[in-house]
Protein backbone atom coordinates (compact mmCIF):
# COMPACT_ATOMS: atom_id res chain seq x y z
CA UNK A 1 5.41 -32.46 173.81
CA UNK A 2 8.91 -34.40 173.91
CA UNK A 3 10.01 -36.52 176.48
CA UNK A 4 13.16 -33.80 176.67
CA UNK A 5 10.42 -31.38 177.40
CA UNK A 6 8.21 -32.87 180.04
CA UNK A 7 11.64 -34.34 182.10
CA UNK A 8 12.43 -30.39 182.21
CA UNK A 9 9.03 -29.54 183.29
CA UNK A 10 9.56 -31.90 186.37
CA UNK A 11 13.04 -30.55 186.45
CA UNK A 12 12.25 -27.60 187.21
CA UNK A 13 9.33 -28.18 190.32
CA UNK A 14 12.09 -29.95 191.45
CA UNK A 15 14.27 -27.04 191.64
CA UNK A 16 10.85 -25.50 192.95
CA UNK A 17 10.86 -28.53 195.64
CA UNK A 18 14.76 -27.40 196.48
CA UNK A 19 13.67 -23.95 197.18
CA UNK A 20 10.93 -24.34 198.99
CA UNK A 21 13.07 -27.14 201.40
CA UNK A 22 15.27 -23.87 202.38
CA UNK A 23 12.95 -22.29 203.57
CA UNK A 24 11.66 -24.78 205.64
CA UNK A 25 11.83 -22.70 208.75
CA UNK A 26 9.27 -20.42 207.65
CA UNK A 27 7.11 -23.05 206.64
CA UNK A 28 7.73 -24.79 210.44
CA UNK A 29 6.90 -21.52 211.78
CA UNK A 30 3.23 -21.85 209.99
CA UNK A 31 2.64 -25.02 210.78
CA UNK A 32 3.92 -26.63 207.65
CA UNK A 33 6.46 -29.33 206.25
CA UNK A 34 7.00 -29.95 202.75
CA UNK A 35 8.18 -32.96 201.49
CA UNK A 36 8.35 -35.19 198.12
CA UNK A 37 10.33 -37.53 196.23
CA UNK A 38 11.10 -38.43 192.50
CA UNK A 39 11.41 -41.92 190.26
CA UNK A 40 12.30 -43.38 187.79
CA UNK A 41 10.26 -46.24 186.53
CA UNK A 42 10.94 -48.96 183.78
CA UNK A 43 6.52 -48.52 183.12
CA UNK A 44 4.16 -46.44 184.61
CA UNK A 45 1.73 -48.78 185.81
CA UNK A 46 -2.08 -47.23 186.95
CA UNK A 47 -3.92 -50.25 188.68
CA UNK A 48 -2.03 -52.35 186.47
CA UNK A 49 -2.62 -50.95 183.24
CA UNK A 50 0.61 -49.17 181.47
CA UNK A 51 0.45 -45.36 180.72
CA UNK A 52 3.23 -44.94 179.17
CA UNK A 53 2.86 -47.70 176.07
CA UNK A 54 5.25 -49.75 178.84
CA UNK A 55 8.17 -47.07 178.35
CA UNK A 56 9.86 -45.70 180.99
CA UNK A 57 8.64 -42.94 183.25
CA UNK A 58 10.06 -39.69 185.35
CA UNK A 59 7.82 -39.00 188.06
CA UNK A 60 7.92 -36.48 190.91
CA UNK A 61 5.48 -35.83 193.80
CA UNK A 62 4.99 -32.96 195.91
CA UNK A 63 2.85 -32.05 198.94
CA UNK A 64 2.76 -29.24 201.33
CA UNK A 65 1.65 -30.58 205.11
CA UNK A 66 -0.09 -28.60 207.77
CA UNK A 67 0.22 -29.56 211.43
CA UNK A 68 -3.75 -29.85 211.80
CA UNK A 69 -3.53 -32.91 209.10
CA UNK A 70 -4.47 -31.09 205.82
CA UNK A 71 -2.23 -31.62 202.62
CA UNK A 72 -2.05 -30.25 199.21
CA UNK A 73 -0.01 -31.46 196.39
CA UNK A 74 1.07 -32.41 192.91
CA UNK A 75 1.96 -35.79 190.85
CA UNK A 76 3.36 -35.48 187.72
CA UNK A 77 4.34 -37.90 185.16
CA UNK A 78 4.76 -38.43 181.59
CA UNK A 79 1.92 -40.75 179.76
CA UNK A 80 1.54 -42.05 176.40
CA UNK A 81 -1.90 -43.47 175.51
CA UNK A 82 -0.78 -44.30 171.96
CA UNK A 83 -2.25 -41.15 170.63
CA UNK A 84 -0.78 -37.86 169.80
CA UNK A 85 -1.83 -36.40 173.13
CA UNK A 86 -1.28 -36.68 175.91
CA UNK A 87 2.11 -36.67 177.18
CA UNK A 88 2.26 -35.14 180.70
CA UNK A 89 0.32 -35.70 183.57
CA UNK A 90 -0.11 -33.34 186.04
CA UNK A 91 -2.30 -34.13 189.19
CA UNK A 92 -2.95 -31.91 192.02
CA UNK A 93 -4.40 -33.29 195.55
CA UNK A 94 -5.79 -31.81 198.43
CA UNK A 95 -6.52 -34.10 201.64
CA UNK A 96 -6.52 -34.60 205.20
CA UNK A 97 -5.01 -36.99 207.38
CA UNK A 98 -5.64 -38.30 211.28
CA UNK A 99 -4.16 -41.05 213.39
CA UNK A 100 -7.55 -42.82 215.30
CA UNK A 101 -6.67 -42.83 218.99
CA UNK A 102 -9.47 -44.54 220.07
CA UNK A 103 -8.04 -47.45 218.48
CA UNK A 104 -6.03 -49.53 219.84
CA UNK A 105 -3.70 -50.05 216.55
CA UNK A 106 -3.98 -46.36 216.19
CA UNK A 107 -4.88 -46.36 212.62
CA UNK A 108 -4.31 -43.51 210.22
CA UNK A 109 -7.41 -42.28 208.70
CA UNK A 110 -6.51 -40.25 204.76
CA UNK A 111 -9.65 -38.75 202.94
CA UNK A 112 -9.38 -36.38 200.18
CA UNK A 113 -9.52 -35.31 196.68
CA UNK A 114 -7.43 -36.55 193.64
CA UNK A 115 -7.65 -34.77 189.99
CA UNK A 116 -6.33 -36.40 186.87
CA UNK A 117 -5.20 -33.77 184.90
CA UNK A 118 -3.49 -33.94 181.24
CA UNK A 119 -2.82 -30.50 179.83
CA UNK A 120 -3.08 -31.25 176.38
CA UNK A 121 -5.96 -33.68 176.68
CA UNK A 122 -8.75 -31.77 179.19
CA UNK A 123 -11.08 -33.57 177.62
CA UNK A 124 -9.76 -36.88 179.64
CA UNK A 125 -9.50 -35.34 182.86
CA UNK A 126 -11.48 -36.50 186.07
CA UNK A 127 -11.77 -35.83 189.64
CA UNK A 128 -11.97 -38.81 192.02
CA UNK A 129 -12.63 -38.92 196.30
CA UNK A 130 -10.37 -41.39 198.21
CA UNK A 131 -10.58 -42.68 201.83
CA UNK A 132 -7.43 -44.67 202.74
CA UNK A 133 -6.84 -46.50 206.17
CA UNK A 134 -3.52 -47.20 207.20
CA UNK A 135 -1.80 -50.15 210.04
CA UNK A 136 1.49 -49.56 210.97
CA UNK A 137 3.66 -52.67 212.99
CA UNK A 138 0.00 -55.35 212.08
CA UNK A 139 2.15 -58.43 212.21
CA UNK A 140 5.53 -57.45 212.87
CA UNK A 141 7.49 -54.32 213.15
CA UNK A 142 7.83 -52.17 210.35
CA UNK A 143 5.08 -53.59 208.40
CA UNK A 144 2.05 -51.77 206.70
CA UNK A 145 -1.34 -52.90 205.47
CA UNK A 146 -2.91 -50.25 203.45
CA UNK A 147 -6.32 -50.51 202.24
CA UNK A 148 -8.60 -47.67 200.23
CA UNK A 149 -11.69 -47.05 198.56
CA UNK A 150 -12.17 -44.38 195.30
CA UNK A 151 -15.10 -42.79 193.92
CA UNK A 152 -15.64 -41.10 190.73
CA UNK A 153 -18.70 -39.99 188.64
CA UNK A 154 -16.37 -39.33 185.29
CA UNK A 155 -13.84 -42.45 184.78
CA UNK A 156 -10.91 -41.53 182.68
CA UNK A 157 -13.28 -38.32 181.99
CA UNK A 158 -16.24 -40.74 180.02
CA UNK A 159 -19.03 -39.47 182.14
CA UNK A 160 -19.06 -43.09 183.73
CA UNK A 161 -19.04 -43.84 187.62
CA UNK A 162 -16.59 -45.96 188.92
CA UNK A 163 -15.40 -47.57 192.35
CA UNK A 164 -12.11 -48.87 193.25
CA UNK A 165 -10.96 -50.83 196.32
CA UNK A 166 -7.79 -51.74 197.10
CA UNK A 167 -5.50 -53.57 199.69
CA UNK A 168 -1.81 -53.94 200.07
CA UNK A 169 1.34 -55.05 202.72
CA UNK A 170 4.74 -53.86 202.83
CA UNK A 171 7.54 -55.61 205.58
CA UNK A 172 10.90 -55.79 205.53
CA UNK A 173 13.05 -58.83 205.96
CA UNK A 174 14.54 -57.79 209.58
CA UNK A 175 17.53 -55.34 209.23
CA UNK A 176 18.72 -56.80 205.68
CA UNK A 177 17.40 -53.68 203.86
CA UNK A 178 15.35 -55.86 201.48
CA UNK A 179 11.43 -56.20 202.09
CA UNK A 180 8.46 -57.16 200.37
CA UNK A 181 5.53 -55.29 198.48
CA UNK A 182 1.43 -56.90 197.27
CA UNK A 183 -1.14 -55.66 196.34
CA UNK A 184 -4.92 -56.63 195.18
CA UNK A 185 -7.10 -54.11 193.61
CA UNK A 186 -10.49 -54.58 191.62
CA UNK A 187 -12.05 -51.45 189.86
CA UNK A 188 -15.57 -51.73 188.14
CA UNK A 189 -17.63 -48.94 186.29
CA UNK A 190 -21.03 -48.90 186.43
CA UNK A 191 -22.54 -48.30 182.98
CA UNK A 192 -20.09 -50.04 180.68
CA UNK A 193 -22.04 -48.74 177.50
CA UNK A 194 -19.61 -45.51 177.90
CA UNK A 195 -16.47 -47.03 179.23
CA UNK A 196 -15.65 -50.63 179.74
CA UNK A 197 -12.82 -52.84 179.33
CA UNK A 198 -12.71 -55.07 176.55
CA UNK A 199 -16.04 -55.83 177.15
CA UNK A 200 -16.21 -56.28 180.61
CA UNK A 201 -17.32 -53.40 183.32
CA UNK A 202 -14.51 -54.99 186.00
CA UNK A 203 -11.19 -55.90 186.29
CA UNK A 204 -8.46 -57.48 189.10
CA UNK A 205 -5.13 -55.76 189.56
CA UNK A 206 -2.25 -57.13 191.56
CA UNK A 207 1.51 -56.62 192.08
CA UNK A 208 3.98 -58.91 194.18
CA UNK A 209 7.28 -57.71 194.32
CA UNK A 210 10.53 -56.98 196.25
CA UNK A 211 12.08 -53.96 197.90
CA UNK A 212 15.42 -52.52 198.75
CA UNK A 213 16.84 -49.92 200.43
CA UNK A 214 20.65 -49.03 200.88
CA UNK A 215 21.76 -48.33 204.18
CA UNK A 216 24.25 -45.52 203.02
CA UNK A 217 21.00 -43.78 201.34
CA UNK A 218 18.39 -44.43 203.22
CA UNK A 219 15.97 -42.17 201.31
CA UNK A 220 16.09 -44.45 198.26
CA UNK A 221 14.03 -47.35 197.50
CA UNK A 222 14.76 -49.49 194.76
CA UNK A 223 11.52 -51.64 193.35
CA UNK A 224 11.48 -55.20 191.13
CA UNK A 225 7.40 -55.76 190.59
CA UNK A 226 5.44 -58.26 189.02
CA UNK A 227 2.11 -56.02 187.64
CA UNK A 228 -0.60 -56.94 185.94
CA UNK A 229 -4.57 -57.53 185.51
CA UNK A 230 -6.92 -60.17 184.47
CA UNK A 231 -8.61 -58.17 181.46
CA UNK A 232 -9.86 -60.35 178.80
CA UNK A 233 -7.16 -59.62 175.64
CA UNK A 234 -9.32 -61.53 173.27
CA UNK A 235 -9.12 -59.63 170.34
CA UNK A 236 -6.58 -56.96 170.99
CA UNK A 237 -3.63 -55.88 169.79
CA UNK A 238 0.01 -56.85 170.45
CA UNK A 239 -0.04 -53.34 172.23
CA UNK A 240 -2.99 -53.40 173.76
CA UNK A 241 -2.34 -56.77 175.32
CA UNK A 242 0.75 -55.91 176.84
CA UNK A 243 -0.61 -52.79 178.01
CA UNK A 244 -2.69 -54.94 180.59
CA UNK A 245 -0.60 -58.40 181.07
CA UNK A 246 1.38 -59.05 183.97
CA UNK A 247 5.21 -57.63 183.42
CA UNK A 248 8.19 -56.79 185.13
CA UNK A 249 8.60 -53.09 186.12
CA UNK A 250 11.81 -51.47 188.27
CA UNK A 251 11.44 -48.54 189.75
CA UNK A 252 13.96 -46.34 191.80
CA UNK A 253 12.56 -43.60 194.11
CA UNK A 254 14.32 -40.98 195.98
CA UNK A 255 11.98 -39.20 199.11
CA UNK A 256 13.19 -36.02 200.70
């Protein structure tokens, strides 16, 4: 599939996404709110490792919210593994989501169920259970600390379980429009004789970056990142190593 292709594909859900925003009345009416967004990234990064051979992405998301806290949507992407196929991803989601009152930070509580899902390539597909916790206003206001945990019996779909555990912070820098982004993840499978990486069965992401959003569009972010992992590159390839070494990435993101 060419790039020309898959940008039309996400073209048109977000035509879909336009249609479904005028009729938002009706989905008030039910109980429901819709919202998404869609970037543009100079490298789609997954816990630090490129997907896209460290080319460029177009990415949308959407999700369809009911009042009682469940969600369902849909990522898409395009990937390139280096390999004929893939060269769309396509993820749907289905969660739910709670703010813990009996805390006093009020916490929000996000369980649910993520499915990587290439077209082309079933064969790499793989379903994996998340629990996030969220803090709004920790240390000052407008900050976040997010912090999750993922499980999957079938990483990257080689039949191998995996955990994941993650923690970031977002704040911005008072009223300038300019805040800051890190995050620490570490991801380990547990029988490396059918999936490992380079050798090891673990690996350390990170990302420390800066953050921007214009006051005359609010609904845009613009991202500068530092991303990368600690994965041994002993003995790979100029593409390979790159793939997993830390490297600038931009990324511009419009919500609605």
């Amino acid at each position: 599939m060419k790039f020309s292709t898959k940008a039309l594909t996400l073209a048109v859900l977000s035509s879909t996404a336009t249609i479904a925003m005028a009729e938002d009345t009706t989905l008030s009416q039910l109980g429901l709110s819709f919202s998404g967004s869609a970037a543009l990234t100079s490298d789609y990064r997954f816990r630090g490792v490129t997907q896209a051979q460290n080319d460029p992405a177009v990415q949308a998301t959407f999700a369809l919210t009911h009042s009682s806290g469940l969600y369902a949507g849909i990522f898409g992407s395009n990937v390139n593994f280096g390999g004929p196929d893939p060269h769309l991803e396509l993820d749907p989601y289905i969660g739910y989501s709670t703010a813990l009152e009996g805390f006093a930070s009020k916490p929000v509580l996000d369980v649910g169920l993520w499915y990587y899902n290439y077209p082309s390539a079933s064969d790499l597909n793989w379903l994996e259970l998340y629990g996030k916790l969220t803090f709004k206003n920790a240390f000052t206001e407008g900050d976040s600390i997010l912090t999750n945990i993922n499980y999957t019996n079938d990483y990257a779909g080689a039949d191998a379980s995996s955990w994941n555990v993650n923690a970031g912070y977002s704040v911005p820098f008072g009223s300038t429009g300019f805040g800051g982004v890190a995050n620490v993840g570490y991801t380990v499978v547990t029988d490396d004789d059918k999936y490992n990486f380079n050798g090891d069965d673990n690996y350390v992401d990170w990302k420390v970056g800066v953050t921007y959003v214009p006051k005359s569009i609010p609904s845009l972010t613009a991202e500068l990142a530092a991303i990368g992992t600690n994965t041994d590159t002993d003995g790979l390839t100029n593409v390979a190593k790159r793939a997993v070494e830390t490297g600038a990435v931009f990324t511009l993101t419009k919500a609605f």
